[in-house]
Protein backbone atom coordinates (compact mmCIF):
# COMPACT_ATOMS: atom_id res chain seq x y z
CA UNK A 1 -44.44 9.86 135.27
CA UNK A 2 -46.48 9.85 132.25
CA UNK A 3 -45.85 12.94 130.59
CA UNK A 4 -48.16 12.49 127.42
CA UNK A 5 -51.28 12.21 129.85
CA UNK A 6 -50.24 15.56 131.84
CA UNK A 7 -50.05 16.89 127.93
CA UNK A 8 -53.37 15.75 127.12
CA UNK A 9 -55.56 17.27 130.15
CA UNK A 10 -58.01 19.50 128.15
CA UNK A 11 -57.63 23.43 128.11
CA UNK A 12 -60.52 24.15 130.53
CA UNK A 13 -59.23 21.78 133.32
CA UNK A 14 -58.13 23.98 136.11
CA UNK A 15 -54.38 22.26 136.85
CA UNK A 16 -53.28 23.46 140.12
CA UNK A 17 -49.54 24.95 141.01
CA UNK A 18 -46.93 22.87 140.75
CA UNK A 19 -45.98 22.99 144.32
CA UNK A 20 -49.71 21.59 144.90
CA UNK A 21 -49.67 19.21 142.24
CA UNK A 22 -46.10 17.79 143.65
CA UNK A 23 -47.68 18.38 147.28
CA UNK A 24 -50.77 16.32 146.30
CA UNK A 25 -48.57 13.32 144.46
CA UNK A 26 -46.77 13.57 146.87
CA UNK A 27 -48.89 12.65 149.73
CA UNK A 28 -50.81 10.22 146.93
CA UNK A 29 -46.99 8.46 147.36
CA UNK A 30 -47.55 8.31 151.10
CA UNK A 31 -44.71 10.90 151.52
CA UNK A 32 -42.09 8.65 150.54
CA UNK A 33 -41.14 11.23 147.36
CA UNK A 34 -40.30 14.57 147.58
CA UNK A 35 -41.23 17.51 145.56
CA UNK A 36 -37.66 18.20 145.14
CA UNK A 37 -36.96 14.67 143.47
CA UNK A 38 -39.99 14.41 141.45
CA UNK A 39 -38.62 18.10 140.35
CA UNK A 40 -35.19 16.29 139.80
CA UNK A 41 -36.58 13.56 137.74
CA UNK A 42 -38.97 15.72 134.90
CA UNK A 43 -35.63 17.89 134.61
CA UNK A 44 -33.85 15.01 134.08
CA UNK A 45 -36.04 13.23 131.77
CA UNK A 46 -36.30 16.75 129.94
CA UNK A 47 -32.80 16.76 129.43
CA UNK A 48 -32.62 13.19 128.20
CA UNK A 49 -35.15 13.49 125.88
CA UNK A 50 -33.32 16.43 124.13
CA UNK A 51 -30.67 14.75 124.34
CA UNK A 52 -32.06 12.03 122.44
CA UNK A 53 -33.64 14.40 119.88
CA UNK A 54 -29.89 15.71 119.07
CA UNK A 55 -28.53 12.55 118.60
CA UNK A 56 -31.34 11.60 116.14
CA UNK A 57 -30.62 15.08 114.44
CA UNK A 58 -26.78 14.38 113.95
CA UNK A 59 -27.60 10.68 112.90
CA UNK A 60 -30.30 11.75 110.08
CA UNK A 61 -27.64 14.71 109.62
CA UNK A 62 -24.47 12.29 109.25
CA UNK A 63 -27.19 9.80 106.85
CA UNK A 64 -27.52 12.91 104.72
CA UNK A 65 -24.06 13.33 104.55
CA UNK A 66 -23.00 9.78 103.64
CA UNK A 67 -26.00 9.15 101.03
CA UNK A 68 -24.42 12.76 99.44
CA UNK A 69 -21.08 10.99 99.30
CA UNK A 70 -22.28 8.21 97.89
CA UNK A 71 -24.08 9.97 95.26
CA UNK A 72 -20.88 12.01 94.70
CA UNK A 73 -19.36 8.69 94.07
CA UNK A 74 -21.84 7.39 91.99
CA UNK A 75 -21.70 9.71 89.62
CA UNK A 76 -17.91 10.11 89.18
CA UNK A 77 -17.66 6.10 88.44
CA UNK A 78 -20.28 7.22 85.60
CA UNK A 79 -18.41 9.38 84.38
CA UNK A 80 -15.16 7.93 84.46
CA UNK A 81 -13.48 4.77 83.62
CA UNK A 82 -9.81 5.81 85.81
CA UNK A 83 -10.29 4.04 88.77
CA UNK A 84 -7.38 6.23 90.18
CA UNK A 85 -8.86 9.38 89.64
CA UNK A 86 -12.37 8.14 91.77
CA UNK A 87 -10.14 6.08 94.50
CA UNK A 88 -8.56 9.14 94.99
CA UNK A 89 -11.73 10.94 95.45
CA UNK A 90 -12.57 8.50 98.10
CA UNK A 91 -9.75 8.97 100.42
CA UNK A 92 -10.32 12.58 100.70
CA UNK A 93 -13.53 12.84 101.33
CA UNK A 94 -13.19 10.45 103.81
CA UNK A 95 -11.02 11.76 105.89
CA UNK A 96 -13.23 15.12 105.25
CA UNK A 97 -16.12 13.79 105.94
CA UNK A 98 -15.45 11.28 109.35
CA UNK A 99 -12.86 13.65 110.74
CA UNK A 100 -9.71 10.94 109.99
CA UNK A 101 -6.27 11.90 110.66
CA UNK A 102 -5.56 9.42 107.60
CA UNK A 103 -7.23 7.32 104.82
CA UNK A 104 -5.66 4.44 102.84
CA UNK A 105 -7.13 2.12 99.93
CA UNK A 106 -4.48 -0.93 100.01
CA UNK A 107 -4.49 -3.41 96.86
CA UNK A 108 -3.76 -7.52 97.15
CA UNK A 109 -1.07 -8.85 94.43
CA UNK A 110 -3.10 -11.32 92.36
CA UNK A 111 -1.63 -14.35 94.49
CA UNK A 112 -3.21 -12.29 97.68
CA UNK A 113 0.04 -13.22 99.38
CA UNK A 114 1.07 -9.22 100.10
CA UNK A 115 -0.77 -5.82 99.53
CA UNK A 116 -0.05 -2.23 98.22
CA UNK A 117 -0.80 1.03 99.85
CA UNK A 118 -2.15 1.83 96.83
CA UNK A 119 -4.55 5.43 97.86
CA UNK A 120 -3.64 7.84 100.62
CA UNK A 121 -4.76 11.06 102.22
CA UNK A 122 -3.04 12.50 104.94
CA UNK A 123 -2.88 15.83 106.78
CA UNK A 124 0.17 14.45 108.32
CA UNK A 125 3.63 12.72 108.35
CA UNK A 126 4.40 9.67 107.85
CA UNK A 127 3.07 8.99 104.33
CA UNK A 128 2.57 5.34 103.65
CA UNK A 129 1.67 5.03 100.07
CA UNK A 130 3.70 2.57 98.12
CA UNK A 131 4.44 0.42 101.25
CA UNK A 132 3.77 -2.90 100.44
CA UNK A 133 3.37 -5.32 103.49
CA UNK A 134 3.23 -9.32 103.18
CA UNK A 135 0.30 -10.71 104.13
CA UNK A 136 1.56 -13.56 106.40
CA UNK A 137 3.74 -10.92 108.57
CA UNK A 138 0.06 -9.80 109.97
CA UNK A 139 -1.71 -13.33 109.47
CA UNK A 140 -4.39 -12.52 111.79
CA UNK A 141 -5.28 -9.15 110.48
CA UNK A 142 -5.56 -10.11 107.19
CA UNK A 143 -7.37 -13.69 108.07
CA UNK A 144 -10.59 -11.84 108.84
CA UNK A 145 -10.13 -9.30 105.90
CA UNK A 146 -9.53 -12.08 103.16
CA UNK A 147 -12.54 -13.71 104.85
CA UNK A 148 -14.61 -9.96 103.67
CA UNK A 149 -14.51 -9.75 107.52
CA UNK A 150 -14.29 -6.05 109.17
CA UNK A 151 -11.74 -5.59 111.38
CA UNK A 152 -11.04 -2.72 113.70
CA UNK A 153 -8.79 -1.73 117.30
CA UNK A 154 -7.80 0.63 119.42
CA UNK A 155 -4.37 1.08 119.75
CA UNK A 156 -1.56 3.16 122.11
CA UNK A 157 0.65 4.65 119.65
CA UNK A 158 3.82 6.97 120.01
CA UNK A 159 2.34 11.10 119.75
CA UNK A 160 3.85 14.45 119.53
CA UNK A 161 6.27 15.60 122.07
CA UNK A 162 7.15 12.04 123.28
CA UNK A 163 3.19 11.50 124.46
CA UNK A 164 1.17 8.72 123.80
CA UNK A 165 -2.24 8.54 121.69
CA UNK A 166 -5.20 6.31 121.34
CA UNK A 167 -5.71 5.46 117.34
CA UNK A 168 -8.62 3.93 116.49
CA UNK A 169 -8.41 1.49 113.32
CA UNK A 170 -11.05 0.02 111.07
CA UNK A 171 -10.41 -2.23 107.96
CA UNK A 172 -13.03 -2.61 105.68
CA UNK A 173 -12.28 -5.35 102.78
CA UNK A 174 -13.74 -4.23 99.05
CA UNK A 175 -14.63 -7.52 97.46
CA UNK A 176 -16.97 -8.59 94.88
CA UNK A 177 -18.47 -11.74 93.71
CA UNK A 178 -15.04 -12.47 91.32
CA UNK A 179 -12.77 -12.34 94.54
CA UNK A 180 -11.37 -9.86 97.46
CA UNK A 181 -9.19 -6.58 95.55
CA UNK A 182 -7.97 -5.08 98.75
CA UNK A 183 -9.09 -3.15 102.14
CA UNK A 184 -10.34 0.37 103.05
CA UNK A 185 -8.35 1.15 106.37
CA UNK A 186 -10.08 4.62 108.28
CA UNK A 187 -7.67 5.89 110.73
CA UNK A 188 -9.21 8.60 113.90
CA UNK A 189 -7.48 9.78 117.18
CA UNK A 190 -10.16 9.09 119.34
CA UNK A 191 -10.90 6.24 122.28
CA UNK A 192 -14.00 4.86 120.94
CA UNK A 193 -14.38 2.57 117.81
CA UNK A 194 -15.92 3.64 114.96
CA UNK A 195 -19.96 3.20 115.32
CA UNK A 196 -22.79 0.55 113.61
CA UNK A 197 -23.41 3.60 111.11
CA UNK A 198 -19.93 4.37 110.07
CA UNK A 199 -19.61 0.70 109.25
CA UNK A 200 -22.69 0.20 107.16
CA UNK A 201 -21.71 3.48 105.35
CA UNK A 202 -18.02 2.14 104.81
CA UNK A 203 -19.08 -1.34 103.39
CA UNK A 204 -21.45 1.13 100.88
CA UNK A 205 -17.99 2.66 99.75
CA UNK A 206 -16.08 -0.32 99.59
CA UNK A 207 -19.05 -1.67 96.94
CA UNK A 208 -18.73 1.12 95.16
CA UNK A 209 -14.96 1.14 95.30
CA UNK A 210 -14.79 -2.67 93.84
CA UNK A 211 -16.92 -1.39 90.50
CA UNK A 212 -14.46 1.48 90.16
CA UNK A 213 -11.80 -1.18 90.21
CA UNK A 214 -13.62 -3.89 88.07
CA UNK A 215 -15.15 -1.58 85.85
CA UNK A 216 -11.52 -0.03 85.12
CA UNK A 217 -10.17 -3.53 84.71
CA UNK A 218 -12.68 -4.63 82.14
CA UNK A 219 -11.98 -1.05 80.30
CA UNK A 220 -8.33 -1.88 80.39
CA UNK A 221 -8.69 -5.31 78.83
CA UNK A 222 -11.25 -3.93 76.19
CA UNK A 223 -9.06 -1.69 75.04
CA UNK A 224 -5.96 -4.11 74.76
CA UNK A 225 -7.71 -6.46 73.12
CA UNK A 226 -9.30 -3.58 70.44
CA UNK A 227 -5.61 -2.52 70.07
CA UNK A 228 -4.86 -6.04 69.87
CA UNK A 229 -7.25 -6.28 66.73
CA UNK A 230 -5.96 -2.97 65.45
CA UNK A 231 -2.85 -4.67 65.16
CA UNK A 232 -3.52 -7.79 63.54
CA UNK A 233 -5.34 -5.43 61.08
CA UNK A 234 -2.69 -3.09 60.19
CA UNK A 235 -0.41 -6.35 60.09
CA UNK A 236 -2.29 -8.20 57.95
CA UNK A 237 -2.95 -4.72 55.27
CA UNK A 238 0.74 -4.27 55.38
CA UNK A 239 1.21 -7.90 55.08
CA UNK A 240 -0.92 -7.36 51.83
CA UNK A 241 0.91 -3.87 50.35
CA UNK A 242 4.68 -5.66 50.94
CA UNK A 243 3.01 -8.71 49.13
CA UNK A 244 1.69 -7.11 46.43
CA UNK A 245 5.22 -5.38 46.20
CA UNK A 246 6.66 -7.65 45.57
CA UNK A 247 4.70 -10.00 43.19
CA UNK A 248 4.60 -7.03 41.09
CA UNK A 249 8.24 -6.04 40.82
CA UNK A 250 9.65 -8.92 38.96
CA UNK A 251 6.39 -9.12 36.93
CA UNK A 252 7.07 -5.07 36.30
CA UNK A 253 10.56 -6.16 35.25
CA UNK A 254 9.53 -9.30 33.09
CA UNK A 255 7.20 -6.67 31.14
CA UNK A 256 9.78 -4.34 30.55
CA UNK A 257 12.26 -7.08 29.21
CA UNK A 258 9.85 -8.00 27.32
CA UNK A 259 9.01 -4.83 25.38
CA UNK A 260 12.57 -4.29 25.00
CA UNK A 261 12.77 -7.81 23.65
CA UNK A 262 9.89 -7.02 20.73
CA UNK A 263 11.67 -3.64 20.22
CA UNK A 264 14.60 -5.82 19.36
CA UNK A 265 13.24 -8.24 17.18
CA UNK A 266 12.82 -6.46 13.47
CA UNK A 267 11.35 -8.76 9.98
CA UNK A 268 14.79 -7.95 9.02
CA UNK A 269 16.02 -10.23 12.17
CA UNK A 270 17.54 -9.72 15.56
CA UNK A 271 19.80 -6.64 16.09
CA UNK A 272 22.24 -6.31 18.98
CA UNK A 273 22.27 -9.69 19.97
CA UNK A 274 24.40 -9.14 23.02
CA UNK A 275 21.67 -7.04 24.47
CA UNK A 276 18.92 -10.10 23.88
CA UNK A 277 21.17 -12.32 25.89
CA UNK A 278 21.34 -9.79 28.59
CA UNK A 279 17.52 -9.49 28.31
CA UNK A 280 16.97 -13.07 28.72
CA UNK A 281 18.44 -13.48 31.99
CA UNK A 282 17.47 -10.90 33.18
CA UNK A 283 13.80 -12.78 32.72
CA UNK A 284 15.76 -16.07 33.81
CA UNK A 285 16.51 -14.10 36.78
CA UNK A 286 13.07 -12.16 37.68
CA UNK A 287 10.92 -15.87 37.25
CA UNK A 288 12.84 -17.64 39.58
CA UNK A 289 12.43 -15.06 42.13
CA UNK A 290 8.73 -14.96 41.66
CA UNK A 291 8.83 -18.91 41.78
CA UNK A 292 11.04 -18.29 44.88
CA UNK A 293 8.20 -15.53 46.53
CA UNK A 294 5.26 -17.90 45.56
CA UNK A 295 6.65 -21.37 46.90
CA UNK A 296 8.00 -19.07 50.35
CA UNK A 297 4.42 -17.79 50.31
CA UNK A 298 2.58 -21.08 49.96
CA UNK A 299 4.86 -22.42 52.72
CA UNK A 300 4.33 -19.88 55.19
CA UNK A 301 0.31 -20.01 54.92
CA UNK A 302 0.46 -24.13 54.61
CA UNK A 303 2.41 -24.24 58.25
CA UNK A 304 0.24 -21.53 59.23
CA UNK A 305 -3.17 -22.76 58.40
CA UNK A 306 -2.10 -26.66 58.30
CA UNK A 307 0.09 -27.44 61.65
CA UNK A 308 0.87 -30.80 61.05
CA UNK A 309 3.02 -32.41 63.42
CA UNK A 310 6.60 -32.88 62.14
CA UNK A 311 8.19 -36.18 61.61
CA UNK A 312 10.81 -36.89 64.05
CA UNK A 313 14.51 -38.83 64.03
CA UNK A 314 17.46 -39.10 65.80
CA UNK A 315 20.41 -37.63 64.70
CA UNK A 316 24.11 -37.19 65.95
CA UNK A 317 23.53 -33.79 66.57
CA UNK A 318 27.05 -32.34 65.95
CA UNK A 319 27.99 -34.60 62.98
CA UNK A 320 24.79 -33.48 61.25
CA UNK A 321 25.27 -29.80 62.09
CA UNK A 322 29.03 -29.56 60.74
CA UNK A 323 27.86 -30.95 57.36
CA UNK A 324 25.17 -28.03 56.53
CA UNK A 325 27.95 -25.44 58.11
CA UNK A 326 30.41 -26.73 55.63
CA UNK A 327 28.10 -26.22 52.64
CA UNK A 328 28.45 -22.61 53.13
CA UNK A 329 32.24 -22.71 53.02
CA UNK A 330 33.36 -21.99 49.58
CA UNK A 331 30.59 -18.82 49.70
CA UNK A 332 31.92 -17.02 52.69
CA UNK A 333 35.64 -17.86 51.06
CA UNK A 334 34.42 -15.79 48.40
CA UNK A 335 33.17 -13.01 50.09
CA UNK A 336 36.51 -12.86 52.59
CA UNK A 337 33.96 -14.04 55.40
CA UNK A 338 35.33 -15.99 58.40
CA UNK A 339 33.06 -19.15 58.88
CA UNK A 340 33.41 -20.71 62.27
CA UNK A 341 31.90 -24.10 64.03
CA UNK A 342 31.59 -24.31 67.65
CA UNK A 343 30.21 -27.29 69.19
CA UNK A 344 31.09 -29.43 72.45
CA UNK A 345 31.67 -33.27 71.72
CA UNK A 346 29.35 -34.34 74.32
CA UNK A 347 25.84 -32.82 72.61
CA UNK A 348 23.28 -36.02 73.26
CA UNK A 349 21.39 -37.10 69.96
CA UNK A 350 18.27 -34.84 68.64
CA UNK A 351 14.97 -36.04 67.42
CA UNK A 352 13.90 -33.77 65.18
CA UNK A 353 12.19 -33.41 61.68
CA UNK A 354 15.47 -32.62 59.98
CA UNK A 355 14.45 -31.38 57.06
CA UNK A 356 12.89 -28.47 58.52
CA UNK A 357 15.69 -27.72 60.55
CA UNK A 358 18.31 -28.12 57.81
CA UNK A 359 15.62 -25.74 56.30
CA UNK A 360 16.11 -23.00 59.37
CA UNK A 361 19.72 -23.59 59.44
CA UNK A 362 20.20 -23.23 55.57
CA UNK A 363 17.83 -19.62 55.56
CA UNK A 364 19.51 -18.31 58.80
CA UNK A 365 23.21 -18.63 57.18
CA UNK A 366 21.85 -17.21 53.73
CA UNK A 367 20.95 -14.47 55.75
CA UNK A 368 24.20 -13.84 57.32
CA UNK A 369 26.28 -14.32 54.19
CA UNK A 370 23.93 -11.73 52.79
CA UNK A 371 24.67 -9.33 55.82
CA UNK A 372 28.04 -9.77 57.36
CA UNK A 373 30.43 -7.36 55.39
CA UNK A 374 33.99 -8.89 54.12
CA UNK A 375 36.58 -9.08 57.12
CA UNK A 376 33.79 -9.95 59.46
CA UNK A 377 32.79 -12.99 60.84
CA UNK A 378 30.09 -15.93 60.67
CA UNK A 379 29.75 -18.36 64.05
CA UNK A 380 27.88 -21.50 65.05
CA UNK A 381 27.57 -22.44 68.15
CA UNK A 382 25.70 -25.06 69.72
CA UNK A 383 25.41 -26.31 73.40
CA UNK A 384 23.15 -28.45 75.83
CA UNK A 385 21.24 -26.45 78.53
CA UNK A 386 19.44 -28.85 80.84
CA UNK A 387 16.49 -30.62 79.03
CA UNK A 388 17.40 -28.36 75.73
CA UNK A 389 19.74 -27.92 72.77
CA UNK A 390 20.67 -24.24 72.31
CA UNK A 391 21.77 -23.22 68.72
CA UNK A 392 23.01 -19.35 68.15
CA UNK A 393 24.45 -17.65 64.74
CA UNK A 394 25.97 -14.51 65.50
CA UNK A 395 27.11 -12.03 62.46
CA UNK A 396 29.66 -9.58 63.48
CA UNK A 397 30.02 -6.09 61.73
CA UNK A 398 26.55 -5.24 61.95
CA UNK A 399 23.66 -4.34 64.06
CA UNK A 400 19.72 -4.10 63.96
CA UNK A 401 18.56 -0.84 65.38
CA UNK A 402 16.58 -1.80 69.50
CA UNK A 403 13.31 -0.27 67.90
CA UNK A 404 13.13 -2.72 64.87
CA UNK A 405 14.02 -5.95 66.99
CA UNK A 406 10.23 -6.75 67.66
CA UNK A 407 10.05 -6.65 63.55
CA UNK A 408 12.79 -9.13 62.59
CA UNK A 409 10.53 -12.31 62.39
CA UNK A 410 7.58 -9.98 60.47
CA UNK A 411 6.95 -10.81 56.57
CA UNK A 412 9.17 -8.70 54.68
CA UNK A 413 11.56 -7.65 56.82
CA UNK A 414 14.79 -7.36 55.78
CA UNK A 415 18.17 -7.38 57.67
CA UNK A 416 20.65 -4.42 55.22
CA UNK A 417 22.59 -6.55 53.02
CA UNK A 418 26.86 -6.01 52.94
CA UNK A 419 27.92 -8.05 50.73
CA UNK A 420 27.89 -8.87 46.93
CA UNK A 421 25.86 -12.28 46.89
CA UNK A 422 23.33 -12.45 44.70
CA UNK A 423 21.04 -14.21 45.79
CA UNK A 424 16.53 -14.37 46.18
CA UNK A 425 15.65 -12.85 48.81
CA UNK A 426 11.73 -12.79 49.26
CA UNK A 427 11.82 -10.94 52.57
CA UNK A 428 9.70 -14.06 54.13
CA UNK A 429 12.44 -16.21 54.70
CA UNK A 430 13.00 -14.84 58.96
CA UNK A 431 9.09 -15.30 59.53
CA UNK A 432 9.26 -18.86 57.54
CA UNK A 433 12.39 -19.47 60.02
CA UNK A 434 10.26 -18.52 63.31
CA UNK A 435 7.39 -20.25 62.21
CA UNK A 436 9.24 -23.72 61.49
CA UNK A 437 10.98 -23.19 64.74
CA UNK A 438 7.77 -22.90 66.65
CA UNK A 439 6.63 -26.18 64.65
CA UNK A 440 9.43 -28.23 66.25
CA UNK A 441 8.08 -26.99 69.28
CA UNK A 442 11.32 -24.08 69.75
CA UNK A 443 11.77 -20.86 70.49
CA UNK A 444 13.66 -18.26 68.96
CA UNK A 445 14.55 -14.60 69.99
CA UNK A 446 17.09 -11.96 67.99
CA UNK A 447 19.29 -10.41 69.78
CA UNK A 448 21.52 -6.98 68.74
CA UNK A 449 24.68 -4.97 70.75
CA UNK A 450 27.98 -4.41 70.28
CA UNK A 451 28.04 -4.12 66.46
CA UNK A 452 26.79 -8.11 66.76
CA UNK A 453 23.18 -9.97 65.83
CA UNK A 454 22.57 -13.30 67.01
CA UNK A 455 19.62 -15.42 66.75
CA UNK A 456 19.20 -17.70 69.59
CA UNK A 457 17.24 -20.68 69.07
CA UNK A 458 16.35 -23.40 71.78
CA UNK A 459 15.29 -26.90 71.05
CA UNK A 460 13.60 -29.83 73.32
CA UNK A 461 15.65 -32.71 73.94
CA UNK A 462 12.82 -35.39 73.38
């Protein structure tokens, strides 16, 4: 029945009862209908059409809802760069707004091989977050997720009081064009999967949940690398302040020598000539340390802006070793240091520029003579670790505090001297030592416990 033509019958048309309008289609029918089920039928098509009407209310209803949300969202990833705080967010309204007994964001490890309940919101027990589950232990779920696939069941699960419930699942993956980052999962007690709407509204959310993520990331990295150049800044202006220390100080002292030296020197000739003597090497002294700081200096930016590769030979590793440990004999002698050699017979020979590393080996012992106090010790020790040559001084009787480690191999550091030797120190002599060892293509790290240092260095055997 046509119910838009019985609506448009003009005012001053006389209709006639409906039991003679359903009397007269009726016998227009040849009888075959009944009043009754024509009666039947408008009422039923009356209630379907309502019906109808208050599903399309509750869908433009729920659309209003959703594009809300995602405004909500929208403006928080504006306002924010913490991706935690707006994932967060998510979750809960989620679970607010689709009536979800639980909402998890999971995260994929960069090799994708496992993910992270990273996001959760719960009313209930069990809380998953921080369970981490390996992605080929569920290869099938997560084959249509890393594939930005949507996945979703309905599953018997274990209730209260020993029942049973139906759980409906869906799994939406957040991706962008850079990759998959990990899957929305909605979670509702109900028999019927989640509808064409809820989907289309969860992808929206999963976009919006990959520029959280990505736009966090890139903040992140920004700021590491702007520390990054903070660094290298305050580096190089303190690498500048200690250098300018330090050319001035014997220059300060070679002025004040001198003055004292004119002060000295009368027409009527030299008076207190003991004094001169004293004066002149103490100007000995103070030019051959600023020889010392300038030719240190010049070598440390020549292998630093000029990496030339180094010129190799073979040498009997442990022959060559005990002669440049020897040298330094008659020095720890005098300063009641024990010197000690350790080094297994069978070390295979080196090739190696080995006048570079006589020149690490030479500043690393200067520096523990300097350091270790008298009754301590001084020890060598060499030793073959697979395709490498490992070489370790250790000074006992002291110890570099954990906080300054990272600051042993910066310019001017210095290690507290114990003992009595005089000798230059320009305070670049432990960056000139990291720098040559990363020319041979080593690696060195500092080490400090037990009232111990060592310096650990590891060569290639080429």
């Amino acid at each position: 029945m046509n119910l838009n033509r019985v609506k448009s019958i003009p005012k001053w048309t006389q209709l006639p009862s409906p039991s003679i309008f359903c009397s007269e289609v009726s016998m227009q029918l040849g009888g075959d209908t009944s009043v009754a089920q024509l009666q039947q039928q408008v009422e039923y098509l009356q209630i379907q059409l309502e019906s109808e009407r208050q599903e399309n209310i509750q869908k433009i209803q729920q659309i209003q809802k959703f594009q809300g949300l995602l405004q909500y969202i929208t403006e928080h990833i504006r306002d924010t760069l913490d991706d935690r705080k707006i994932l967060t967010i998510i979750t809960q309204e989620l679970v607010d707004l689709l009536q979800l007994n639980r909402c998890q964001i999971e995260l994929y490890n960069p090799c994708l091989t496992a993910a992270t309940v990273t996001y959760e919101y719960s009313a209930s027990l069990p809380h998953f977050q921080g369970l981490t589950t390996k992605i080929a232990d569920f290869s099938r779920i997560y084959q249509s997720l890393l594939q930005k696939q949507i996945w979703q069941s309905i599953e018997i699960v274990p209730g209260h009081d020993s029942g049973l419930q139906m759980m409906s699942q869906l799994a939406c993956p957040i991706f962008d064009d850079r990759g998959v980052l990990g899957n929305i999962w909605l979670i509702r007690q109900t028999k019927a999967k989640f509808g064409e709407l809820e989907i289309s509204f969860l992808q929206q959310i999963a976009n919006k949940c990959a520029i959280a993520i990505r736009q966090s990331q890139l903040y992140t990295k920004t700021k590491a690398q702007v520390q990054e150049i903070e660094n290298r800044e305050h580096h190089h202006n303190e690498f500048i302040r200690h250098l300018a220390q330090e050319l001035r100080t014997p220059i300060t002292n070679i002025n004040l020598a001198v003055q004292t030296l004119e002060s000295l020197i009368t027409p009527a000739g030299i008076v207190e000539i003991e004094i001169v003597s004293q004066l002149l090497q103490i100007l000995h002294h103070e030019c051959g340390r600023e020889d010392k700081l300038l030719n240190d200096l010049l070598t440390f930016a020549y292998l630093k802006t000029h990496p030339e590769p180094p010129t190799l030979i073979t040498i009997d590793f442990s022959t060559w070793l005990f002669s440049i440990v020897e040298s330094f004999r008659d020095v720890t002698n005098c300063q009641q240091q024990q010197l000690h050699l350790d080094t297994p017979t069978d070390i295979p020979p080196l090739s190696t520029d080995i006048t570079e590393l006589e020149k690490i080996i030479i500043l690393l012992l200067n520096q523990a003579c300097q350091c270790a106090p008298a009754g301590e010790s001084i020890t060598v020790t060499a030793d073959v670790n697979a395709d490498t040559i490992e070489l370790k001084i250790t000074i006992s009787g002291i110890e570099i505090p954990h906080h300054k480690l990272s600051q042993v191999f910066q310019p001017f550091y210095r290690i507290p001297k114990h003992s009595p030797w005089q000798v230059q120190n320009t305070g670049l002599e432990l960056a000139l030592v990291k720098t040559i060892v990363q020319r041979l293509g080593g690696f060195i790290h500092v080490l400090s416990m037990n009232n111990r240092i060592n310096f650990i260095m590891q060569f290639p055997l080429l």
